[in-house]
PDB file of N, CA and C in Angstrom:
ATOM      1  N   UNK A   1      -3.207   1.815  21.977  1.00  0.00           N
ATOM      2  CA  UNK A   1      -1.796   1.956  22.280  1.00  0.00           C
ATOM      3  C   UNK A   1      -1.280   3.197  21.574  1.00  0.00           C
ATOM      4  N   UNK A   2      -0.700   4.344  22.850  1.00  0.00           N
ATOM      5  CA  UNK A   2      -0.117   5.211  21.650  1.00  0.00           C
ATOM      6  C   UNK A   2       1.445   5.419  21.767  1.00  0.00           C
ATOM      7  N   UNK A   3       1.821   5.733  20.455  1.00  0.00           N
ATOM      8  CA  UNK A   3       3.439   5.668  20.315  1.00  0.00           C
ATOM      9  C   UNK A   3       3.695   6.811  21.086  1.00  0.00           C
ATOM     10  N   UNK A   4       4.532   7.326  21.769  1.00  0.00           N
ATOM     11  CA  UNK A   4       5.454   8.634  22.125  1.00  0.00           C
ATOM     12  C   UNK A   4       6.729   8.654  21.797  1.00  0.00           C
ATOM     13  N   UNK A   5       7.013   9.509  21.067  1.00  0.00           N
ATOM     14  CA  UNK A   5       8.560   9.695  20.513  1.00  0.00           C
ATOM     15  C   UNK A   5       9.059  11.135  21.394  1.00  0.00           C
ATOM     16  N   UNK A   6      10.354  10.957  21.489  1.00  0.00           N
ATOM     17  CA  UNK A   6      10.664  11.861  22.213  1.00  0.00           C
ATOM     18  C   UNK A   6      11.506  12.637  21.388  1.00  0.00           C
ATOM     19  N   UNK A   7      12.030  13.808  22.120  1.00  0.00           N
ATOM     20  CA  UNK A   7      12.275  15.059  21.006  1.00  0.00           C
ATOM     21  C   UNK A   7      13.717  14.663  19.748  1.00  0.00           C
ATOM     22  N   UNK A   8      14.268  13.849  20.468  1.00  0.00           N
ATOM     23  CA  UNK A   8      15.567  13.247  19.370  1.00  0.00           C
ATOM     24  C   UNK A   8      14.902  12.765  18.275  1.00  0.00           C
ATOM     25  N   UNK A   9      13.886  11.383  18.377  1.00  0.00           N
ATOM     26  CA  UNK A   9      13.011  10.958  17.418  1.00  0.00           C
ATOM     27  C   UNK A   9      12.749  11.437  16.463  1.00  0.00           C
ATOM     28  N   UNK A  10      11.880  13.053  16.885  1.00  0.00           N
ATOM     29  CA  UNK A  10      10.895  13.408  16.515  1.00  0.00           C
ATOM     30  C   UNK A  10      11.867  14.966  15.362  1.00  0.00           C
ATOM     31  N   UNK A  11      13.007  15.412  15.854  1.00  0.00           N
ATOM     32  CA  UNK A  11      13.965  16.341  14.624  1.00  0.00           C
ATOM     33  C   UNK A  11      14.960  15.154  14.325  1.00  0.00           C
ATOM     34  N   UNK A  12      14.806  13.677  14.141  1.00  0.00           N
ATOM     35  CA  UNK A  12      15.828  12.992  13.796  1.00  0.00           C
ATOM     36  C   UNK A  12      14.648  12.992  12.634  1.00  0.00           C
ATOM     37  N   UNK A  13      13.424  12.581  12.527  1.00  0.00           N
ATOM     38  CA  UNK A  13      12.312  12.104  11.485  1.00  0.00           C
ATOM     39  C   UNK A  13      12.093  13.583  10.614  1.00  0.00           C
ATOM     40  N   UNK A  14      12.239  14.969  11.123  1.00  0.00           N
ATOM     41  CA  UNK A  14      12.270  15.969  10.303  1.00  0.00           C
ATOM     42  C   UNK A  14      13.530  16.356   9.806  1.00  0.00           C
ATOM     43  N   UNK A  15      14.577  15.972   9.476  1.00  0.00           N
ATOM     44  CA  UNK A  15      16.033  15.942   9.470  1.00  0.00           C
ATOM     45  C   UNK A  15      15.547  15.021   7.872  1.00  0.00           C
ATOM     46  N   UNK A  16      15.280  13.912   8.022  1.00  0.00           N
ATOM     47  CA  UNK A  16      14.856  12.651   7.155  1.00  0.00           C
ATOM     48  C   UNK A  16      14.132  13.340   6.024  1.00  0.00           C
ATOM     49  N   UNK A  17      12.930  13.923   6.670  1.00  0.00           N
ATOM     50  CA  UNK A  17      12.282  14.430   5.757  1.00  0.00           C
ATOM     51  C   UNK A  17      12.296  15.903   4.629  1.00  0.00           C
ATOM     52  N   UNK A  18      13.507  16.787   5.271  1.00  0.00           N
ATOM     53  CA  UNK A  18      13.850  17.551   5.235  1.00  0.00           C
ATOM     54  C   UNK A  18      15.037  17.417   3.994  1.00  0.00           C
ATOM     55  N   UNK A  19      16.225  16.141   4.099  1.00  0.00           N
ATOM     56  CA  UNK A  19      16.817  15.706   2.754  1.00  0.00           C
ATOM     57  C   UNK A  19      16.063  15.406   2.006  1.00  0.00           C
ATOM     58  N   UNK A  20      14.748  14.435   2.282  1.00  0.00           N
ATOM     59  CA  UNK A  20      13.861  13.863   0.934  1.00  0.00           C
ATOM     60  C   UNK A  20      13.034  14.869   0.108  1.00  0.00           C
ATOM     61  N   UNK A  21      12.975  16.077   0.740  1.00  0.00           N
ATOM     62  CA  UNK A  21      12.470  17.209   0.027  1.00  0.00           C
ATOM     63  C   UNK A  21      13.312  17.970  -0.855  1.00  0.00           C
ATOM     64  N   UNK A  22      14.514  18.196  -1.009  1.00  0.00           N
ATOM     65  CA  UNK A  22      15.519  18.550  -0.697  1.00  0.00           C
ATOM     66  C   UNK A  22      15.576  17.527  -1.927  1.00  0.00           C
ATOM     67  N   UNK A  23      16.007  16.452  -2.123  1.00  0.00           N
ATOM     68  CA  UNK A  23      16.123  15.807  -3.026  1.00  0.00           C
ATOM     69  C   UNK A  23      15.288  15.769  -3.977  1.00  0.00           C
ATOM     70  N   UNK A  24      13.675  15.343  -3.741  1.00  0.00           N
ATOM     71  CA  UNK A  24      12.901  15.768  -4.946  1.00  0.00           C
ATOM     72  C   UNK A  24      12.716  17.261  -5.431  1.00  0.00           C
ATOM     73  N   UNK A  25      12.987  18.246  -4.787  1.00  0.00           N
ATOM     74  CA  UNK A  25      12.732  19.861  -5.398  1.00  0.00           C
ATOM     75  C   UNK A  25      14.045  19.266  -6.602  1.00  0.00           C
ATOM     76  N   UNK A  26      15.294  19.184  -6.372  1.00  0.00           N
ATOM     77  CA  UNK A  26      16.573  18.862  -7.114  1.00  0.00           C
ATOM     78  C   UNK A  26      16.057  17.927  -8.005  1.00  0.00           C
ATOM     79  N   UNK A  27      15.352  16.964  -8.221  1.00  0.00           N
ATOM     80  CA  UNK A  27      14.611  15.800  -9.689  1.00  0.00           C
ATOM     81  C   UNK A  27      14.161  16.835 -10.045  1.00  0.00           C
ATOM     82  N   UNK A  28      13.200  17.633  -8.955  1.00  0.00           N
ATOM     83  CA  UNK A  28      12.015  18.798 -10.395  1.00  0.00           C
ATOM     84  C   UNK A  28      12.727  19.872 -10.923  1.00  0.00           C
ATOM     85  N   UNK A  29      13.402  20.242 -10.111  1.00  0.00           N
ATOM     86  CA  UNK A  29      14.143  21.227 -10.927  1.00  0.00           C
ATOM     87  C   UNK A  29      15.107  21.064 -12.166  1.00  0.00           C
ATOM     88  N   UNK A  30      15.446  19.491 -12.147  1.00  0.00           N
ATOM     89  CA  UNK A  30      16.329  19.078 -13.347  1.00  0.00           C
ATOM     90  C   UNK A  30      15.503  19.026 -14.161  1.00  0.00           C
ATOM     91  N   UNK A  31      14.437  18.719 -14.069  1.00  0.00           N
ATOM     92  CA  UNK A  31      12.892  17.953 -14.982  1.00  0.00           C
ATOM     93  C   UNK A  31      12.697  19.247 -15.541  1.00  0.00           C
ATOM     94  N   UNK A  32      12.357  20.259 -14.938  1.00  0.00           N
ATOM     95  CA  UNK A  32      11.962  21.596 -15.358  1.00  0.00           C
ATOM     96  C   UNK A  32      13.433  22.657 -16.253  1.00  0.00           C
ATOM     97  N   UNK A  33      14.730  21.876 -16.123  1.00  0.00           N
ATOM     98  CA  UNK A  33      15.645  22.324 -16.729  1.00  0.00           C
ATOM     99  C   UNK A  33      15.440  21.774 -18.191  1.00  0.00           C
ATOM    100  N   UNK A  34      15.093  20.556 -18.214  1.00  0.00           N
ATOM    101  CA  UNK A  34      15.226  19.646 -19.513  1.00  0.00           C
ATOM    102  C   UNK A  34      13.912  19.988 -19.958  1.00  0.00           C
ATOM    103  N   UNK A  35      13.218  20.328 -19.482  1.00  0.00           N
ATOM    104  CA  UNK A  35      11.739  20.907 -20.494  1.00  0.00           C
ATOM    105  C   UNK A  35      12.322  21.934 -20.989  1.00  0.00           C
ATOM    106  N   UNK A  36      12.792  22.852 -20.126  1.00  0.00           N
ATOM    107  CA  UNK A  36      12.442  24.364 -21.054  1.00  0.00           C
ATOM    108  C   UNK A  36      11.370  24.732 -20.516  1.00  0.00           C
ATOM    109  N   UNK A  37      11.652  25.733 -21.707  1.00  0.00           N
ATOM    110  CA  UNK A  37       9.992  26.739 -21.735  1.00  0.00           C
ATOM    111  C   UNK A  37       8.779  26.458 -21.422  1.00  0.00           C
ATOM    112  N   UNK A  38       8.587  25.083 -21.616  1.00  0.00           N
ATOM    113  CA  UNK A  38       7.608  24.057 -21.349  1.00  0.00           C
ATOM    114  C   UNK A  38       6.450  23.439 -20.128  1.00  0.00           C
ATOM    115  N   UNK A  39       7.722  23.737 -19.342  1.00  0.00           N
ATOM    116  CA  UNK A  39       7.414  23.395 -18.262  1.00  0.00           C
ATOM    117  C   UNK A  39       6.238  24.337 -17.492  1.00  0.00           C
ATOM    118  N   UNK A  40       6.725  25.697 -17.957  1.00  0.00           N
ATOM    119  CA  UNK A  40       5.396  26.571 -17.637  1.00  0.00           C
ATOM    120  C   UNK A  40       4.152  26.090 -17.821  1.00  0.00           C
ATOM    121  N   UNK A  41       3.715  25.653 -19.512  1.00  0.00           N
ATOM    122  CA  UNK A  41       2.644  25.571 -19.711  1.00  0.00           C
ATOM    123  C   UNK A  41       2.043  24.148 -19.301  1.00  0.00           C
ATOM    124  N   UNK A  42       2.788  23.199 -18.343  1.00  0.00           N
ATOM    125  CA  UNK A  42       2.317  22.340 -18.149  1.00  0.00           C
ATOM    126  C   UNK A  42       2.073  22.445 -17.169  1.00  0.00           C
ATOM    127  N   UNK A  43       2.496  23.241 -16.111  1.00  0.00           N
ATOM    128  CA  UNK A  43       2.037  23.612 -14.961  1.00  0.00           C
ATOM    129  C   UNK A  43       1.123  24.355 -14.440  1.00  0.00           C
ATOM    130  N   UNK A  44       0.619  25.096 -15.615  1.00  0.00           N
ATOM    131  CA  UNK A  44      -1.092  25.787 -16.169  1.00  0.00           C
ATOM    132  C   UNK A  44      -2.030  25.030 -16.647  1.00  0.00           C
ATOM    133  N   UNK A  45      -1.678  24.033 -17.184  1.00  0.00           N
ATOM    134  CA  UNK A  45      -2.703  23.229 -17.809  1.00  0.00           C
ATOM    135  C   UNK A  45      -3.069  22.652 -16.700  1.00  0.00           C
ATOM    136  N   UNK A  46      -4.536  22.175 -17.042  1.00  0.00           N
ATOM    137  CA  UNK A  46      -5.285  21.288 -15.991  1.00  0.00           C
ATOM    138  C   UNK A  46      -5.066  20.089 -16.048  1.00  0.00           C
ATOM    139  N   UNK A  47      -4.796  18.949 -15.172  1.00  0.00           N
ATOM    140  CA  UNK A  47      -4.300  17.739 -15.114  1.00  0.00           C
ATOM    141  C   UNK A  47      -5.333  17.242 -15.962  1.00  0.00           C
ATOM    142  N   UNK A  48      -5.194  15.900 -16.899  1.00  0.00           N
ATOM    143  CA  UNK A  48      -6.286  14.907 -17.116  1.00  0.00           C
ATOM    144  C   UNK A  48      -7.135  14.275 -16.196  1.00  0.00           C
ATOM    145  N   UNK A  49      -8.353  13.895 -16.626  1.00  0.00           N
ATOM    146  CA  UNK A  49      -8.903  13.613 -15.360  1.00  0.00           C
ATOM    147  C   UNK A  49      -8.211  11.958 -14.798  1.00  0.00           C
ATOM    148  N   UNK A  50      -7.562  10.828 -15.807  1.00  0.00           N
ATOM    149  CA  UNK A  50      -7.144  10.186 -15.106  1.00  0.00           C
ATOM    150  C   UNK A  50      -6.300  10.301 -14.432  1.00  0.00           C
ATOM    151  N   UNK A  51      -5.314  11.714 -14.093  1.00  0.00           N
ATOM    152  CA  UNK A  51      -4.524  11.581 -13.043  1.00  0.00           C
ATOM    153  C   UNK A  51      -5.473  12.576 -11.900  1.00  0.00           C
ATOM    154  N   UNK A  52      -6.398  12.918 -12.194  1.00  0.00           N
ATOM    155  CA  UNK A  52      -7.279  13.368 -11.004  1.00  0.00           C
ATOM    156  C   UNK A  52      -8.021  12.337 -10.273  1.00  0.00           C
ATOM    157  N   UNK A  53      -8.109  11.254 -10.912  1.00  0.00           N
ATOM    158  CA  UNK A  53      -8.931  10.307 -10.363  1.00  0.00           C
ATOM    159  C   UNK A  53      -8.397   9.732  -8.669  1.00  0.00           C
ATOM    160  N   UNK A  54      -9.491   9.564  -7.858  1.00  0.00           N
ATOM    161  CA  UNK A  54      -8.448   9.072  -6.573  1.00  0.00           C
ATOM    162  C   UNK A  54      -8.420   7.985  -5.909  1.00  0.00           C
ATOM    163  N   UNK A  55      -7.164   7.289  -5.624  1.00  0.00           N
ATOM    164  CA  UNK A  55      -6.344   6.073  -5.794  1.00  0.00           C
ATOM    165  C   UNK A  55      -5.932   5.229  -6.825  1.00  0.00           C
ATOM    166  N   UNK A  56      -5.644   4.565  -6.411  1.00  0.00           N
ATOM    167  CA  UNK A  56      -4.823   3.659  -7.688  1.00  0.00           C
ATOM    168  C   UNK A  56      -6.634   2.758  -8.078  1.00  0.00           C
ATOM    169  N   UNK A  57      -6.390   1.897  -9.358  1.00  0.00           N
ATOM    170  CA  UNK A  57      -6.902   1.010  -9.667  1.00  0.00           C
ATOM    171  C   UNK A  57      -7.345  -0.152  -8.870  1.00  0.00           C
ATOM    172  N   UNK A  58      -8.192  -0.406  -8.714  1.00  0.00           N
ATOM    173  CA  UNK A  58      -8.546  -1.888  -7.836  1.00  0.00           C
ATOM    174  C   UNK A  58      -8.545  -2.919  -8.897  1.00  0.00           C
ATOM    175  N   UNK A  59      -7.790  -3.840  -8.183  1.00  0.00           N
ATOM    176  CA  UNK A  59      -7.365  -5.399  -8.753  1.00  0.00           C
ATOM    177  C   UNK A  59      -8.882  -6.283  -8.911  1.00  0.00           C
ATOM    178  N   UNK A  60      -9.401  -6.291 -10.392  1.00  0.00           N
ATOM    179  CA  UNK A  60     -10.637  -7.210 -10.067  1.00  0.00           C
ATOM    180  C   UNK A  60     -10.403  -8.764  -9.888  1.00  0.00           C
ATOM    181  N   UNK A  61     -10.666  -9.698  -8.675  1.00  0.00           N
ATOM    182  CA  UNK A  61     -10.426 -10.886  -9.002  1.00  0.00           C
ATOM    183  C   UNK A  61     -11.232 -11.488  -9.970  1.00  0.00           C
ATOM    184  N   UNK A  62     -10.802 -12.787 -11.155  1.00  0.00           N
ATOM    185  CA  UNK A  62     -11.959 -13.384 -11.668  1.00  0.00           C
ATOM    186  C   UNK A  62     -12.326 -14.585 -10.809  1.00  0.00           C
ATOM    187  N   UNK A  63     -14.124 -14.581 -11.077  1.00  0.00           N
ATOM    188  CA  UNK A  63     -14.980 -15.956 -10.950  1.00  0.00           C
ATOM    189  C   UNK A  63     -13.951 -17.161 -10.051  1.00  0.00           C
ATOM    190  N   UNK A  64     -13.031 -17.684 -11.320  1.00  0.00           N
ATOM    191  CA  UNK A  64     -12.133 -18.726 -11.034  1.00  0.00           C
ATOM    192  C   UNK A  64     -11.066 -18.190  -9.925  1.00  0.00           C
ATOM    193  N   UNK A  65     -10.383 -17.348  -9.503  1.00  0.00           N
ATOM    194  CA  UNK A  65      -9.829 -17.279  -8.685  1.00  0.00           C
ATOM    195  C   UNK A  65     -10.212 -16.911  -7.035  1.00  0.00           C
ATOM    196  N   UNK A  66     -11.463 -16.534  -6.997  1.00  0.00           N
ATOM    197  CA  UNK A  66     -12.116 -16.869  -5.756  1.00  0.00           C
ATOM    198  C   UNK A  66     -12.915 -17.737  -5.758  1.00  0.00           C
ATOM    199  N   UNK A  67     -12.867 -18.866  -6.442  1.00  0.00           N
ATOM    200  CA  UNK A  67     -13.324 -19.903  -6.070  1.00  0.00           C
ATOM    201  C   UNK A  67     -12.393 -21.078  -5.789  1.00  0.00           C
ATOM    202  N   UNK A  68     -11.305 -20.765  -6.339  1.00  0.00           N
ATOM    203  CA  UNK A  68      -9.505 -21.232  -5.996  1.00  0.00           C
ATOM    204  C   UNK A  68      -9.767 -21.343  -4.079  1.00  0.00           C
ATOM    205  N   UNK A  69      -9.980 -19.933  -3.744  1.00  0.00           N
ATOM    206  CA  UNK A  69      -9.525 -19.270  -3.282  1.00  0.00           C
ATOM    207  C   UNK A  69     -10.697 -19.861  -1.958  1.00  0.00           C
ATOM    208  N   UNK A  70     -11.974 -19.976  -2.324  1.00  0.00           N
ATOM    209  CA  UNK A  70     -12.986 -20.207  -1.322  1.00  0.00           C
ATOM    210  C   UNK A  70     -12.499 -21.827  -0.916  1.00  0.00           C
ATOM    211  N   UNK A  71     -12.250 -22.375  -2.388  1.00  0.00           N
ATOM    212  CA  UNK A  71     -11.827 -23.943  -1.930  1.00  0.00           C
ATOM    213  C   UNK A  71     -11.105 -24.052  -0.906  1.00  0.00           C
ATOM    214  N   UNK A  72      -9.930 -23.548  -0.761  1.00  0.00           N
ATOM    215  CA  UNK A  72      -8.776 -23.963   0.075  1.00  0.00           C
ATOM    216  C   UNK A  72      -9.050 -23.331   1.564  1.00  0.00           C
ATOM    217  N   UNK A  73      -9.789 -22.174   1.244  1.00  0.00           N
ATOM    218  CA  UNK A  73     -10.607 -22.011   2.980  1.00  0.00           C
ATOM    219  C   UNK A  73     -11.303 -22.839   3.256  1.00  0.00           C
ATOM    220  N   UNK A  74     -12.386 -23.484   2.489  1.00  0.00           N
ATOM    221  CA  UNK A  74     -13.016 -24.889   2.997  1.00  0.00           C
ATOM    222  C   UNK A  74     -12.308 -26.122   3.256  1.00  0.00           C
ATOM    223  N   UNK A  75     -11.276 -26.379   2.656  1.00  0.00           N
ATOM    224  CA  UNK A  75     -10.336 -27.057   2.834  1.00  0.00           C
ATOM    225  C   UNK A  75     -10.017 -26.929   4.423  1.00  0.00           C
ATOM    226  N   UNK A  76      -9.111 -25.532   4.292  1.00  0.00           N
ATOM    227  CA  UNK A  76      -8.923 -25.102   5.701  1.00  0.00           C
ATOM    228  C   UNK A  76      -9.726 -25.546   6.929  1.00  0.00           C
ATOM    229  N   UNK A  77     -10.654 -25.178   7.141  1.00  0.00           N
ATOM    230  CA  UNK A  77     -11.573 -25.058   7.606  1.00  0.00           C
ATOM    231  C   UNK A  77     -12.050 -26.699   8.315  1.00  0.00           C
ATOM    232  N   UNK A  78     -12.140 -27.374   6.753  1.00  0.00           N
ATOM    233  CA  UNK A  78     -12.335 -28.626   7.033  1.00  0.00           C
ATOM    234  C   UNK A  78     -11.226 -29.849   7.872  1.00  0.00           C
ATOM    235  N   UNK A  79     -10.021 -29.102   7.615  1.00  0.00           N
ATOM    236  CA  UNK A  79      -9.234 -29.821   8.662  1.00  0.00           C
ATOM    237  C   UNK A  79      -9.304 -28.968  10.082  1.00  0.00           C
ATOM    238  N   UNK A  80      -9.353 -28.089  10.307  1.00  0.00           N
ATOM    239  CA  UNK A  80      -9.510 -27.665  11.266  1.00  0.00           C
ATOM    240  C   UNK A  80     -10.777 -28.528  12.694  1.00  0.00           C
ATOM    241  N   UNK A  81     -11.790 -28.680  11.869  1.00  0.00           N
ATOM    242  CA  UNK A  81     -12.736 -29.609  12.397  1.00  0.00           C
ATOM    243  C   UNK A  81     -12.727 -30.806  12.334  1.00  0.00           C
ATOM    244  N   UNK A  82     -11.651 -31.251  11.333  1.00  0.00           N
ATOM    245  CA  UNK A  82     -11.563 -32.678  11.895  1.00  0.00           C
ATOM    246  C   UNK A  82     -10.681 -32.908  12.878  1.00  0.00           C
ATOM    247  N   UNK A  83      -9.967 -31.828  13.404  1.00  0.00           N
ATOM    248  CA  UNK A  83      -8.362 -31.998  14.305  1.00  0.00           C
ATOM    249  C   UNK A  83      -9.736 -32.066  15.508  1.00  0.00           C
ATOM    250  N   UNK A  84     -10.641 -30.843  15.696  1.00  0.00           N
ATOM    251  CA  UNK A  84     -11.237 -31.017  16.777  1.00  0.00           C
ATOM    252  C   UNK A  84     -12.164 -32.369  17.265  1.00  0.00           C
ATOM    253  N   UNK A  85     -12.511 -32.802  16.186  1.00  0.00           N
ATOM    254  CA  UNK A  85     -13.537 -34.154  16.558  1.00  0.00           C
ATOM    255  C   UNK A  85     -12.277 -35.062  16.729  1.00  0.00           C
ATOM    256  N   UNK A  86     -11.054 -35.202  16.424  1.00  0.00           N
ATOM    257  CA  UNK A  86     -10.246 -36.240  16.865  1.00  0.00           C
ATOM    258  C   UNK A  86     -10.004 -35.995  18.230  1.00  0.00           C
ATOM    259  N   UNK A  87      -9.968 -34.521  18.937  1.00  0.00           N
ATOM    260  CA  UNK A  87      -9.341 -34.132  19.980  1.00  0.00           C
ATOM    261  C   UNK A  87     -10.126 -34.287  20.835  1.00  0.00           C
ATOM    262  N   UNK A  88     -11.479 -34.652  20.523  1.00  0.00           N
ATOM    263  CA  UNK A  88     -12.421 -34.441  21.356  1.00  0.00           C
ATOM    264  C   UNK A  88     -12.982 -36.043  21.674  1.00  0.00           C
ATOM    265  N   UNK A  89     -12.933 -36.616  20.215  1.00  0.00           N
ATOM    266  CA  UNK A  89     -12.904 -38.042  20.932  1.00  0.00           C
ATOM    267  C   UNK A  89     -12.303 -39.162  21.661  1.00  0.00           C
ATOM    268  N   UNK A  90     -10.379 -38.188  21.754  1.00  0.00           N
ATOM    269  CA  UNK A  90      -9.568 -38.774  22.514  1.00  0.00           C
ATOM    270  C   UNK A  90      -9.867 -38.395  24.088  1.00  0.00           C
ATOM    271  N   UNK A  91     -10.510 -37.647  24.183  1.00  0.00           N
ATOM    272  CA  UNK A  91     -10.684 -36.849  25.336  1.00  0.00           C
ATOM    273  C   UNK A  91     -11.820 -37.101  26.164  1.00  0.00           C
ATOM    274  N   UNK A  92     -12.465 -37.907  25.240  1.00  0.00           N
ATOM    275  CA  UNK A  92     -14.066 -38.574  26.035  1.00  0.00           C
ATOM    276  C   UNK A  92     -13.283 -40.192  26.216  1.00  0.00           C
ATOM    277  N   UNK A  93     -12.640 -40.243  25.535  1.00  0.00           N
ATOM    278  CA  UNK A  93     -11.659 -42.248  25.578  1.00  0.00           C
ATOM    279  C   UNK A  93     -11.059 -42.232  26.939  1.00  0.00           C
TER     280      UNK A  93
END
């Protein structure tokens, strides 16, 4: 399925994006007012590598919570098949 936006859409969504830029240059430039001098040399320096790293952190689940977690799909699961053997033996009655 593909979307088509038509030309209103499509300078209504660069209009949008165009304030939100527009707004963050105006945060950095305050940011870079309240540094000072500063701001230069942080913008030369090489990032740390944990902000080079790429994406966020992955959530480890523990042991106990996918097994929480497997239960209640078997659970699931298990009523699910009993709805069918009821449905099925009303249906042979």
């Amino acid at each position: 399925m593909s979307l088509q936006l038509d030309q209103g859409t499509l300078q209504a969504a660069l209009v949008g994006y165009q304030y939100q830029l527009q707004h963050i240059e105006a945060k950095m430039a305050e940011l870079r007012r309240q540094l000072g001098g500063s701001a230069k040399k942080l913008l030369s320096a090489p990032l740390p590598e944990a902000a080079v790293a790429e994406g966020p952190r992955k959530h480890r689940m523990s042991p106990e919570g996918r097994e929480r977690i497997a239960a209640a799909q078997r659970a699931r699961w298990a009523k699910v098949k009993k709805a069918k053997k009821v449905l099925a033996a009303t249906e042979t009655n």
